[in-house]
Each structure stands twice: as C-alpha cells, then as structure tokens.
Protein backbone atom coordinates (compact mmCIF):
# COMPACT_ATOMS: atom_id res chain seq x y z
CA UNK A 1 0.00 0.00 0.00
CA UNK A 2 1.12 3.69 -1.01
CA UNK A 3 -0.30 6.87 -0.01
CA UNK A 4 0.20 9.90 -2.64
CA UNK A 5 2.23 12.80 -0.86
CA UNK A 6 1.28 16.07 -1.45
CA UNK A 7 3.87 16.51 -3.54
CA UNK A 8 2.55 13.86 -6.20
CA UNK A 9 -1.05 15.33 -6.54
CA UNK A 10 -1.78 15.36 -10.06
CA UNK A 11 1.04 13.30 -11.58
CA UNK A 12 -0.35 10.35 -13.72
CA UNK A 13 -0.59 6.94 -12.03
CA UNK A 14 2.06 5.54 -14.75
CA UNK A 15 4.81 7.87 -13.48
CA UNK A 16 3.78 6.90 -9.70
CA UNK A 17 3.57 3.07 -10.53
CA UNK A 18 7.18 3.24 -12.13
CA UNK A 19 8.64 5.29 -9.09
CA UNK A 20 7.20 2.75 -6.49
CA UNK A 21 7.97 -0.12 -8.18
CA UNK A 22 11.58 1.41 -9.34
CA UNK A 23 10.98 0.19 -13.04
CA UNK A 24 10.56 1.48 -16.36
CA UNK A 25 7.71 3.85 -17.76
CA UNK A 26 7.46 0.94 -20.41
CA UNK A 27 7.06 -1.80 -17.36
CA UNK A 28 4.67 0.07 -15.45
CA UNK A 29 2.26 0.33 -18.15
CA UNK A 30 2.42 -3.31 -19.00
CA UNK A 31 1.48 -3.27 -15.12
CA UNK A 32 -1.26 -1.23 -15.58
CA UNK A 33 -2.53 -2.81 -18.89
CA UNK A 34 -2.27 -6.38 -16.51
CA UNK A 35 -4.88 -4.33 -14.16
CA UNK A 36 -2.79 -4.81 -11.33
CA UNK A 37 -3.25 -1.06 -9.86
CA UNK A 38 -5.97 -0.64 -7.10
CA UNK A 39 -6.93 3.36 -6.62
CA UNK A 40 -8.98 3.92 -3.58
CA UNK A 41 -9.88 0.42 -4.07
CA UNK A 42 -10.86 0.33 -7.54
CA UNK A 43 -8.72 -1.19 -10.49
CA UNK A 44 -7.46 1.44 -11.90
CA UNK A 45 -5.87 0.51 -16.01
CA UNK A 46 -5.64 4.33 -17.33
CA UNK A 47 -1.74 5.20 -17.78
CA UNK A 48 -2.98 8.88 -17.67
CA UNK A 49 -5.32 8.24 -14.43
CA UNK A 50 -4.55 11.75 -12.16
CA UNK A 51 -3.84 10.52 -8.78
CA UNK A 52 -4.78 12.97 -5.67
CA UNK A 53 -3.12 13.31 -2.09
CA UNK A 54 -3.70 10.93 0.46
CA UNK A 55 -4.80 8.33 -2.53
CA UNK A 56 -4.23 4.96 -1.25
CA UNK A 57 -2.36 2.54 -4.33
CA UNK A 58 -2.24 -0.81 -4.37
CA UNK A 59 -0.03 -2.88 -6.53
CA UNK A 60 -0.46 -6.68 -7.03
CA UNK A 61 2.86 -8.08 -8.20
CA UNK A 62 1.44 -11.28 -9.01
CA UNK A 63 3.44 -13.59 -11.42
CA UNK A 64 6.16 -12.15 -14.33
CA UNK A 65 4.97 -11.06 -17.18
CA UNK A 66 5.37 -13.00 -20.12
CA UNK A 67 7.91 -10.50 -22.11
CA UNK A 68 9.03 -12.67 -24.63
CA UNK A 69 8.44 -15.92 -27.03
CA UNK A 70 10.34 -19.09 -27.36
CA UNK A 71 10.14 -22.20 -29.16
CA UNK A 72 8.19 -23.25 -26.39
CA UNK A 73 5.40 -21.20 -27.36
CA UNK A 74 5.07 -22.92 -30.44
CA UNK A 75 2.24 -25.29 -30.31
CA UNK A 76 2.17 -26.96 -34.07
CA UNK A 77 4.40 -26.26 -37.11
CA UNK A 78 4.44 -27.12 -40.94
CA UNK A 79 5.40 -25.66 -44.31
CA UNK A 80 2.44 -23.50 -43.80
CA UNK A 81 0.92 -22.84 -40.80
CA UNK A 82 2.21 -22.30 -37.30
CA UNK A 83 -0.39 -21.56 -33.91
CA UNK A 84 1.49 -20.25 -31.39
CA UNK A 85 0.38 -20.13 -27.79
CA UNK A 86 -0.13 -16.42 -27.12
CA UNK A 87 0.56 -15.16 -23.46
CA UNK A 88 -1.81 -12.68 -22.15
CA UNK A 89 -0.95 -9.28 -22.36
CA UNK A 90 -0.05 -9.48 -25.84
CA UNK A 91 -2.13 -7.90 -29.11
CA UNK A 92 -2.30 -10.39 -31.76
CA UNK A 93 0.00 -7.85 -34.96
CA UNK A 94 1.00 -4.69 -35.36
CA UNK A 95 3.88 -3.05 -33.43
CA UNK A 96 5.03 -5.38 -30.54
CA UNK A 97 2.84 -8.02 -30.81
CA UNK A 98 2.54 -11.45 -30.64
CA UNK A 99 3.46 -11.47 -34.59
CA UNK A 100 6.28 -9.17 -34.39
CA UNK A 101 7.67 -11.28 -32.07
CA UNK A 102 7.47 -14.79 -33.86
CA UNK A 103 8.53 -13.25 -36.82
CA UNK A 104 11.68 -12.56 -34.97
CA UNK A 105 11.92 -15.56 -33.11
CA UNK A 106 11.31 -17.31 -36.50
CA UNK A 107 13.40 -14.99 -38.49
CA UNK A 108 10.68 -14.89 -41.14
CA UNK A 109 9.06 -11.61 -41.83
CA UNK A 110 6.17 -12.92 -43.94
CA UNK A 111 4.60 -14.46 -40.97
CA UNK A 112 1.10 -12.82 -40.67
CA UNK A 113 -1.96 -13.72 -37.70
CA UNK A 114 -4.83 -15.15 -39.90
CA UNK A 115 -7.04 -14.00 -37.02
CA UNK A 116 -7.02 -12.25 -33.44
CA UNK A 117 -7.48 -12.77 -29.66
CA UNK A 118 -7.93 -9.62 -27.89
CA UNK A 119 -4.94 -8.47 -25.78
CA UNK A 120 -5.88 -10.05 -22.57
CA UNK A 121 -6.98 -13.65 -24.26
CA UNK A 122 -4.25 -16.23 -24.11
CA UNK A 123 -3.87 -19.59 -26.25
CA UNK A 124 -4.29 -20.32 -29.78
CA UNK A 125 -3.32 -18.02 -32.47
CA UNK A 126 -2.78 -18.94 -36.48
CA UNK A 127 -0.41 -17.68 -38.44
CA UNK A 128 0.01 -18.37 -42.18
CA UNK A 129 3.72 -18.13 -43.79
CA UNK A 130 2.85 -16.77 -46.73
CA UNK A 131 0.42 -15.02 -48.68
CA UNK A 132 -1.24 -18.23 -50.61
CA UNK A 133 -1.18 -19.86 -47.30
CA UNK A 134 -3.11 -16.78 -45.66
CA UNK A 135 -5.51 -16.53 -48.54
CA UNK A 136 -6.10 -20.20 -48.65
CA UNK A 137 -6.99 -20.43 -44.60
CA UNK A 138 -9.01 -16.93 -45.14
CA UNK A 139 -11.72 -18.71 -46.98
CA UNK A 140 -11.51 -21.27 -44.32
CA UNK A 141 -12.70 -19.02 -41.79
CA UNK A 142 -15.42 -17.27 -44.15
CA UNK A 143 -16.80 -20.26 -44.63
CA UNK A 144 -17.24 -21.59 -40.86
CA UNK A 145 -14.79 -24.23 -41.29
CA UNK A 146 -12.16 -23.46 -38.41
CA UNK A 147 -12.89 -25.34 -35.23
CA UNK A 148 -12.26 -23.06 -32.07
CA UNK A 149 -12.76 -23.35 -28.65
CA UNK A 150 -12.37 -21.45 -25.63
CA UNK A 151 -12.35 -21.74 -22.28
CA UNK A 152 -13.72 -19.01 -19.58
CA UNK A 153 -14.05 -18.20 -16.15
CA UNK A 154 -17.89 -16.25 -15.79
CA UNK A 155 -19.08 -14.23 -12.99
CA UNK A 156 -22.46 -16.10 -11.48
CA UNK A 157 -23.92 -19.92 -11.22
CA UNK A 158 -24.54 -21.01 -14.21
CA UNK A 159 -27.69 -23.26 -14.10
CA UNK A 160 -28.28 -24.68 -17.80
CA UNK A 161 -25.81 -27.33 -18.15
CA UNK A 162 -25.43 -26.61 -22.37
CA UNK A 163 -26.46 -23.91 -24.08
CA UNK A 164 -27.13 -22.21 -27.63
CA UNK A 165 -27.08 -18.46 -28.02
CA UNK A 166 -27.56 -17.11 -31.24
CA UNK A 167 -27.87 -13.64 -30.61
CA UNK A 168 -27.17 -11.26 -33.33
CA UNK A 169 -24.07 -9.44 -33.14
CA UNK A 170 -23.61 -6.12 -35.60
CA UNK A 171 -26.79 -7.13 -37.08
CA UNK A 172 -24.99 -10.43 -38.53
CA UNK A 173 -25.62 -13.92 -37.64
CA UNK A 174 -23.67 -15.14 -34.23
CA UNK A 175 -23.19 -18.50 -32.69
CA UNK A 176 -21.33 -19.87 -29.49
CA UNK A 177 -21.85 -23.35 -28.00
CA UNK A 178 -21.60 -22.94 -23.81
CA UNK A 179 -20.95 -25.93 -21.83
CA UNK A 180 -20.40 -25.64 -18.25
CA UNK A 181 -17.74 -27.60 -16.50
CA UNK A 182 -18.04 -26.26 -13.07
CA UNK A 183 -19.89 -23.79 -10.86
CA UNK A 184 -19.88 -22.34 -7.80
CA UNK A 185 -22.39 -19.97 -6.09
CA UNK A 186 -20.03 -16.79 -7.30
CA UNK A 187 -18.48 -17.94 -10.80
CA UNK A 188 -18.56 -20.70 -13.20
CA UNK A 189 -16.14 -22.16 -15.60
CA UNK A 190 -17.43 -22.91 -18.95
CA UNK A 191 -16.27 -24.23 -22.26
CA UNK A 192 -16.91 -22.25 -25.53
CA UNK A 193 -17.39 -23.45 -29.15
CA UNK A 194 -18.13 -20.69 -31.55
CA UNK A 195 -19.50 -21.14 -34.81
CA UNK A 196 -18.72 -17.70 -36.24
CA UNK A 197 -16.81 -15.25 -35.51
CA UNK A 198 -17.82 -11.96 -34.14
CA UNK A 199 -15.96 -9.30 -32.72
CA UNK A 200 -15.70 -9.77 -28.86
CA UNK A 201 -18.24 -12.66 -29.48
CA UNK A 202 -17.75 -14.61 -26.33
CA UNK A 203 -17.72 -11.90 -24.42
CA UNK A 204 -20.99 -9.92 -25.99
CA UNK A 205 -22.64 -13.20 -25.87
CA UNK A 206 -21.70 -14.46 -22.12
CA UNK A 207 -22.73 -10.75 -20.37
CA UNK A 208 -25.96 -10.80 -22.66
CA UNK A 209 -27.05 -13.75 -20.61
CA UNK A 210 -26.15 -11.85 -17.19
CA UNK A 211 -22.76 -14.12 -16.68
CA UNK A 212 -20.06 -11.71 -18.30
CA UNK A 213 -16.46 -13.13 -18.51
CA UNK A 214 -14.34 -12.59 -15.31
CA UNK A 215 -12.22 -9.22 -15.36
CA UNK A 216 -13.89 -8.28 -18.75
CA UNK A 217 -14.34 -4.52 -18.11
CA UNK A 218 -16.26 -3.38 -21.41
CA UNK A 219 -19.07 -5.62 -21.11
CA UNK A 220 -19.57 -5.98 -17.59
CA UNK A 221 -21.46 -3.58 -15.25
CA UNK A 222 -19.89 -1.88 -12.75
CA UNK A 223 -19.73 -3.08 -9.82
CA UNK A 224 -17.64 -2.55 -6.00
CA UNK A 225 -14.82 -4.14 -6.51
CA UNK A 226 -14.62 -7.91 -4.17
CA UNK A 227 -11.65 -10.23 -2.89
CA UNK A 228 -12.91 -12.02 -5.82
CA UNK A 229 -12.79 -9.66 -8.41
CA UNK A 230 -9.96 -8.10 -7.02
CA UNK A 231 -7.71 -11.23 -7.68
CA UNK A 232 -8.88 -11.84 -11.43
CA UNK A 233 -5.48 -9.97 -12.99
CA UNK A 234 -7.00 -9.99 -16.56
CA UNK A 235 -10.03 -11.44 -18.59
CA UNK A 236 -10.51 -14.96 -18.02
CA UNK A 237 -10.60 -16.15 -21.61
CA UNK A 238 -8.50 -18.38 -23.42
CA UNK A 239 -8.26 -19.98 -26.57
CA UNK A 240 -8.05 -23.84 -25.91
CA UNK A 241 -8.20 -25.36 -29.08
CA UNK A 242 -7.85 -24.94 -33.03
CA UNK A 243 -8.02 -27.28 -36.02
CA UNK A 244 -9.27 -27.03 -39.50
CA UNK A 245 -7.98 -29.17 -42.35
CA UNK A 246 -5.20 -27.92 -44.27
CA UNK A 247 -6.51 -26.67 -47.90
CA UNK A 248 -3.61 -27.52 -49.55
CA UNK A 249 -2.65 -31.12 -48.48
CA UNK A 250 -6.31 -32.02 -46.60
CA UNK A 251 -4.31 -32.98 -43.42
CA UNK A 252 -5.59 -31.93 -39.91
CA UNK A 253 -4.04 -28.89 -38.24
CA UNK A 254 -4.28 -29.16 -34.87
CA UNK A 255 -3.42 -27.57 -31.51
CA UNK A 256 -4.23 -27.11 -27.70
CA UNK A 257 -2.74 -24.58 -25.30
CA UNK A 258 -3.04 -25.52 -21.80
CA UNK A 259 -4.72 -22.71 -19.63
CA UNK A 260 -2.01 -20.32 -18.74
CA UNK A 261 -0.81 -19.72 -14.54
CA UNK A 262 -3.31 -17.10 -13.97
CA UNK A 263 -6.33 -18.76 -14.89
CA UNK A 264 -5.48 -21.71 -13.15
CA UNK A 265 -5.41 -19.75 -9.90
CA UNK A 266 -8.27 -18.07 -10.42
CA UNK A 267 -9.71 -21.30 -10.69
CA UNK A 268 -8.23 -22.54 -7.26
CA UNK A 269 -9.50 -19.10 -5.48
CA UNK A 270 -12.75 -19.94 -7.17
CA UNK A 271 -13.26 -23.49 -6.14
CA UNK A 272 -13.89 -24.64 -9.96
CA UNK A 273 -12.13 -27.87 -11.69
C-alpha cells in the first residue's frame, strides 16, 4: 500500500507506478494494462489516471509477465501454418505483438496472424507463412470451417448445463456453444465453441445472458470491486483449441494450449475444476 504525498497530486498513475515499483515507464504500463493497480480500491488501467493526495495505491505483483516468445510457445508447425500459444498481455500484430515477435523468433518476416485474440486472451493463435497460405486459410474461416474453442471463467452460477445463443451481433448472424464444467455460487467455468466469428463474441454473448467473462471490463457492469474480483489480474478467456484441415494437403491442423498460470489460480480461489 502507497499513499500519494502532497507533492505527487496530479502526476499520472504511470509515473507513480514506475517510481514505487523502481521500473521502467514501459514496465509500469504493461502493469497497468495487466490491471494490477488498485486506486482507492478500484482497479485502476488508465496510464494517464490523475492521482490525488492521500490516494491509497495498491499494486499486485502477481506472477512475471510473459515479455518474450520461445520455441516453447510454439504449439504446431508445418510448411504452412504455425499456432502459437499467445501469453496474455499481448495484441495479436502490429507493433510489438505477438506477430512481431514470432517473426523474430522465426526470423521470417512474412509471418502474418490469420485472425485475433484480444490483448488479454491467451492460447491459440494462427499464423500463415505466406500469402497463398493466408488466402487459402481466409476462406476457411469465411466459410465456418475453423474449429475453435475457448475456455472461460464467468461471474455467477450457471444453471443450464449446455447452451445455444444465437444472438445477433452487428446485425450479422452469431453463434457460441456454452458448456459448463463447473460452478460455484459466485463464478462458473465454462467451455466455448463458436460457430462464427464476431468481434468480442464470447464476451458480448456471455454478459448478454447476465454471466459476463471474469475481469472483462467493457461488457460488464460496474460493480464494487470484491476479494474475488480483485484477484482476477486480466479477462478470463482463453483460446483452448484450433483445427481445420489444411486446404492444400487435406491434413488436420491441430493444436491445444493448456490454460495459462493465472487462470489456473483463479480457478483454485474460485473453487472450480
């Protein structure tokens, strides 16, 4: 716990994280982006957040970060495809992302993501290694023909063992398969299968039946914070599973990414299996 002199009033909570935890501007946002800051109390993500005098910080230190890919991370590799296993806290491309990064680690800089996770969702990624292979896979996708499944950690007890929503989502046609695995009277841990692919469709999908994904701040209401919520570091969403048939040689493609450190705790503070 750290209280905000008087001489820090106004300074954004970035440039107070990186003083108290003696690290890097870059570090302390990836701290912040982790939503390990408590303000007051509440989780606090905003780099820019002005903090006041006599605010009361908290800073979970929880486990490392994940700050960088090995071989390790590679779940399945050919001539044209490779999934990697994408920590959390990672964007999918663009500047330091997940694809940056295998490019590197691959030394290959016509690696490209086929599709995305959000920042906060671990697990299976696809990445094509070249543009027929990307085009090829592309269709794939368009034409419901990847095989994807997730697994999350929902605020709320379940009760329906399976179920079908088919909400609409941008006015287009949305499917996700829910199965629950466990439950407990505060959260429930369910497995996902989606049939298309929607922006933020798991998550639209699982708070429009009143049991929004665990430490999913755009969808869920606001509520106090708990010890619960508190000790959910990020999202509890991850990408399990992914295989489609390869369109060039009709093999399988095939992954699974075992849920990551932080979701298995969760999962032990929750009392789910």
């Amino acid at each position: 716990m750290f209280k905000v002199p008087a001489s820090k009033s106004g300074a954004n909570l970035v440039d107070v994280v990186s003083e108290v935890m003696d690290c890097s501007g870059k570090q302390a946002k990836r701290i912040l982006d982790n939503r390990r800051v408590f303000v007051n109390g509440r989780r606090i993500w905003m780099a820019k957040h002005r903090v006041k005098r006599g605010d009361n910080i908290e800073i979970h230190r929880g486990p490392l970060e994940h700050n960088t890919l090995t071989k390790k991370d590679i779940l399945y590799i050919d001539p044209r495809y490779v999934i990697l296993d994408k920590p959390p806290g990672w964007l999918s491309n663009g500047a330091g992302s997940a694809e940056s990064a295998l490019r590197k680690l691959m030394n290959d800089r016509n690696l490209q993501a086929v599709h995305r996770l959000d920042r906060d969702t671990s697990g299976c990624l696809l990445f094509a290694v070249n543009a027929e292979s990307y085009d090829r896979v592309i269709s794939l996708f368009k034409e419901r023909k990847i095989d994807k499944v997730y697994n999350a950690l929902v605020a709320g007890k379940v009760s329906d063992r399976v179920l079908r929503i088919t909400s609409p989502i941008g006015g287009k046609p949305a499917v996700s398969l829910i199965r629950i695995l466990s439950s407990s009277s505060s959260a429930s841990h369910v497995k996902v299968k989606i049939e298309t692919g929607r922006t933020h469709q798991i998550r639209k999908h699982l708070a429009g039946i009143g049991h929004p994904v665990l430490g999913d701040k755009q969808y869920t209401t606001h509520k106090p914070e708990t010890k619960i919520s508190r000790a959910v570091p990020r999202q509890m969403l991850h990408a399990s599973s992914l295989s489609l048939t390869c369109p060039v040689t009709g093999q399988t493609v095939h992954a699974k990414a075992k849920m990551p450190g932080d979701f298995r705790k969760c999962m032990n503070i929750l009392k789910l299996s």
